[in-house]
N, C-alpha and C. Protein backbone atom coordinates (compact mmCIF):
# COMPACT_ATOMS: atom_id res chain seq x y z
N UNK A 1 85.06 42.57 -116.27
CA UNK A 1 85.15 43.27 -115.01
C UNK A 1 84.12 44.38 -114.92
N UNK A 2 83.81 44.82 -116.09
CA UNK A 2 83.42 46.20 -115.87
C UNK A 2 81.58 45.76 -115.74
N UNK A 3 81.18 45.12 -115.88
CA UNK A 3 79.81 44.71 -115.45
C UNK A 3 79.59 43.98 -113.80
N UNK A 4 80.37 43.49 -113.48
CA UNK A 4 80.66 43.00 -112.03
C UNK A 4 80.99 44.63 -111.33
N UNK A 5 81.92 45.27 -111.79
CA UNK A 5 82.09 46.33 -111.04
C UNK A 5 80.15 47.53 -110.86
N UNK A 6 79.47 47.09 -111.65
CA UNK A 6 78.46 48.16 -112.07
C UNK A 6 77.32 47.27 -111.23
N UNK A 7 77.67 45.89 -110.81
CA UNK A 7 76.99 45.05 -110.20
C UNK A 7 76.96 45.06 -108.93
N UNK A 8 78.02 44.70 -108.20
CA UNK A 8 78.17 45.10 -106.98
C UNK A 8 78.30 46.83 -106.22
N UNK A 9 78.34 47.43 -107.01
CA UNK A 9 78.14 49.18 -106.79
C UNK A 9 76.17 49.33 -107.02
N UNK A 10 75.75 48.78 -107.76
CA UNK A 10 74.63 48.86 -107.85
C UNK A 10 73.84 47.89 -106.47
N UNK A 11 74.40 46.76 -106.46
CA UNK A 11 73.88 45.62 -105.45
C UNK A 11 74.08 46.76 -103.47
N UNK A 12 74.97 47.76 -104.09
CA UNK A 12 75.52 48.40 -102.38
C UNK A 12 75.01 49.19 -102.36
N UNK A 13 73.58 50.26 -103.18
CA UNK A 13 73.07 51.08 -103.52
C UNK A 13 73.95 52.52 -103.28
N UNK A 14 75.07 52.38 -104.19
CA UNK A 14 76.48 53.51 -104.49
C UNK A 14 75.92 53.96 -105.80
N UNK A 15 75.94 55.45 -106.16
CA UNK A 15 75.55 56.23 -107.33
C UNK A 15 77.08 55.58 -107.75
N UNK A 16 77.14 56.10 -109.37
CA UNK A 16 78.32 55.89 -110.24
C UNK A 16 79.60 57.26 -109.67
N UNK A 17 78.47 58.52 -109.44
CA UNK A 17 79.06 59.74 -108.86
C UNK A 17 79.86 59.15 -107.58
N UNK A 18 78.93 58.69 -106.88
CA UNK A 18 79.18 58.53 -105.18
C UNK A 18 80.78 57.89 -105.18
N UNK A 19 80.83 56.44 -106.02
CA UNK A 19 81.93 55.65 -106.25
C UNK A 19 83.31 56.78 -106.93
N UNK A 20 82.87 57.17 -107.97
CA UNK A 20 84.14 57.93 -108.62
C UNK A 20 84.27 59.49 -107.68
N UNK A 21 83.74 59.51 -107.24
CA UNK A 21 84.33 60.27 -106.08
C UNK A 21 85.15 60.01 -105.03
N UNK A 22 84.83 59.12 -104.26
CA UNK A 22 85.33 58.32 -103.65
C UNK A 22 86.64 57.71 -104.07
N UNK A 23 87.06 57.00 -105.33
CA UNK A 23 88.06 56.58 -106.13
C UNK A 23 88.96 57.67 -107.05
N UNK A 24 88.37 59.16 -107.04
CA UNK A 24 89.47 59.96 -107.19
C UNK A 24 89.35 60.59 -108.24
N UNK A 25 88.28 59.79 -109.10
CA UNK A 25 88.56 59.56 -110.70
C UNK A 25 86.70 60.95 -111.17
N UNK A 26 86.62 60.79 -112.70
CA UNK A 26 85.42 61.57 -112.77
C UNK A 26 84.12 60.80 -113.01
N UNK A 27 83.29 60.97 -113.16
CA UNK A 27 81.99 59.92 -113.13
C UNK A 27 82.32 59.48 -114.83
N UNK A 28 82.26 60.28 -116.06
CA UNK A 28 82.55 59.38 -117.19
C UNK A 28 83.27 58.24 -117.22
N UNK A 29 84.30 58.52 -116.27
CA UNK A 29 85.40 57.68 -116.69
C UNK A 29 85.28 55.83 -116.05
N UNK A 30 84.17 56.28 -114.49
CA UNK A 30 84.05 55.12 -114.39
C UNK A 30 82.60 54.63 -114.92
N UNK A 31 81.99 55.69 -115.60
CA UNK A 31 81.09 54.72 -116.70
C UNK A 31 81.60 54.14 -118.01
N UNK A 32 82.83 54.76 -118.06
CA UNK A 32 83.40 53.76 -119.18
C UNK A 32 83.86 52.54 -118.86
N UNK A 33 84.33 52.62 -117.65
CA UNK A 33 84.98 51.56 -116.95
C UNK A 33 83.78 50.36 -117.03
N UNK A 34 82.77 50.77 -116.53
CA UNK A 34 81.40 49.97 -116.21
C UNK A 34 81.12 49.23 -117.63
N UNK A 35 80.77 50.44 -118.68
CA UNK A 35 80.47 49.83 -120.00
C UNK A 35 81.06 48.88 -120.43
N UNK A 36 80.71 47.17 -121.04
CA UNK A 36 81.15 45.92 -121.40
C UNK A 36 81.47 46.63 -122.72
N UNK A 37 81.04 47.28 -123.88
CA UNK A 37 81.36 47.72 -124.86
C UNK A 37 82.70 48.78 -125.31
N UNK A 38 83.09 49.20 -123.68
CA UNK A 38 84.38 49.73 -123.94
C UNK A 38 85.35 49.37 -123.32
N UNK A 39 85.89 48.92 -123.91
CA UNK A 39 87.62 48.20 -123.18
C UNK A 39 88.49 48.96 -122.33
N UNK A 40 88.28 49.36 -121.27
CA UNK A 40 88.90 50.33 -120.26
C UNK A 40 89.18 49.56 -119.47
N UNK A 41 90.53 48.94 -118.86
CA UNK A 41 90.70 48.60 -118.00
C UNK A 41 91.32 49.25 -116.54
N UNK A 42 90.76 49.21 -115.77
CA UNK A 42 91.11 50.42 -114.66
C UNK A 42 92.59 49.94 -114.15
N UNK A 43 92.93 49.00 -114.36
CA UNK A 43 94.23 49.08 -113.70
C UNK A 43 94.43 48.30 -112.19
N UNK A 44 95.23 47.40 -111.76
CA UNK A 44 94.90 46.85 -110.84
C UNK A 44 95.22 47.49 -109.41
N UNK A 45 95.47 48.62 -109.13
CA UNK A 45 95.55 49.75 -108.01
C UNK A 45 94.61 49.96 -107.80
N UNK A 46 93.11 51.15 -108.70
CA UNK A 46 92.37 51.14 -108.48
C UNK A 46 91.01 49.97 -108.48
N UNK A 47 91.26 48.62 -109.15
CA UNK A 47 90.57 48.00 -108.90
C UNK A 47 90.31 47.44 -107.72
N UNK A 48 91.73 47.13 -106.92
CA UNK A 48 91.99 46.99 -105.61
C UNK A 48 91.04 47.94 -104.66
N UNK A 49 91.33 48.98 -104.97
CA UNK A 49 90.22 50.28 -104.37
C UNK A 49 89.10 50.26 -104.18
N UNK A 50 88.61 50.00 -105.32
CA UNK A 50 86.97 49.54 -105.77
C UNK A 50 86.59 48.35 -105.11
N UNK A 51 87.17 46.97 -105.36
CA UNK A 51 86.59 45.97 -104.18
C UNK A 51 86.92 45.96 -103.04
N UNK A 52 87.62 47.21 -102.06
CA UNK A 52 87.48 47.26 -100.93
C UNK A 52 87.07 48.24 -100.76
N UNK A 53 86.48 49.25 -101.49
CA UNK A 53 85.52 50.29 -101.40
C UNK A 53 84.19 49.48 -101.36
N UNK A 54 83.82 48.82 -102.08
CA UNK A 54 82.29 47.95 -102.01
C UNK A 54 82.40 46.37 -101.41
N UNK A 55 83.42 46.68 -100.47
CA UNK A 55 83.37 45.36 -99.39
C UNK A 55 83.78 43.71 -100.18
N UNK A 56 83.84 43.82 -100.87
CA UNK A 56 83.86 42.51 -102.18
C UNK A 56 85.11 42.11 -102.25
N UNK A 57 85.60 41.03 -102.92
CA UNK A 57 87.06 40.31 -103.11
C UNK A 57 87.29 40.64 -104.68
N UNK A 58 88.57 41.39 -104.81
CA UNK A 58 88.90 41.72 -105.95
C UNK A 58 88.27 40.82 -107.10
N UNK A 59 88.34 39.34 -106.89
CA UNK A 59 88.00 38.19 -107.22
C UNK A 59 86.32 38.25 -108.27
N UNK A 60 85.42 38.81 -107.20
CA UNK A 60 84.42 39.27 -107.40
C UNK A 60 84.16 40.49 -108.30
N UNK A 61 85.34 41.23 -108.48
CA UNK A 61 85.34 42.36 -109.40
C UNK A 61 85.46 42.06 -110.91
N UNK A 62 86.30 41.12 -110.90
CA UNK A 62 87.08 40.85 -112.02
C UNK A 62 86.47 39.58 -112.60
N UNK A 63 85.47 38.96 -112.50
CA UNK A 63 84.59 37.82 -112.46
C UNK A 63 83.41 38.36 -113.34
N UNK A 64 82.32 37.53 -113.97
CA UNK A 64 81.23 37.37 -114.31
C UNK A 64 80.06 37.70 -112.91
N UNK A 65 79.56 38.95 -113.23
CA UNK A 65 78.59 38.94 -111.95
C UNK A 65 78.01 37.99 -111.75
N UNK A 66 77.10 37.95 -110.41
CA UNK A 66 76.33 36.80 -110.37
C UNK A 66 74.97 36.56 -111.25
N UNK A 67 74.15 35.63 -111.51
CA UNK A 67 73.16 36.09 -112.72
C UNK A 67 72.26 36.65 -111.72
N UNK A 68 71.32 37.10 -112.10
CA UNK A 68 70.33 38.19 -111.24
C UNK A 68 68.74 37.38 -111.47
């Protein structure tokens, strides 16, 4: 999830700030979220948040980004 989430926030040209502001939370926390190397799972409330904060289907969050 957390590379799809850093994908489509990046693909919507959203800072990491801009997003965790927006979602409530502090900017570390959703770069941990982002990082594939750390197991943070945000929880499915705010993930909900996040793909209708960046227009996307939860589906799309929680998925393998697209390859680039």
């Amino acid at each position: 999830m957390s590379n799809a989430i850093k994908h489509w926030r990046e693909a919507k040209n959203i800072t990491q700030q801009k997003l965790a502001d927006e979602m409530g939370i502090d900017r570390p926390t959703l770069s941990k979220i982002e990082n594939k190397d750390i197991p943070i799972d945000p929880g499915q409330d705010l993930a909900l948040r996040i793909s209708r904060y960046l227009g996307v289907l939860i589906t799309d969050i929680i998925s393998e980004p697209p390859e680039q």
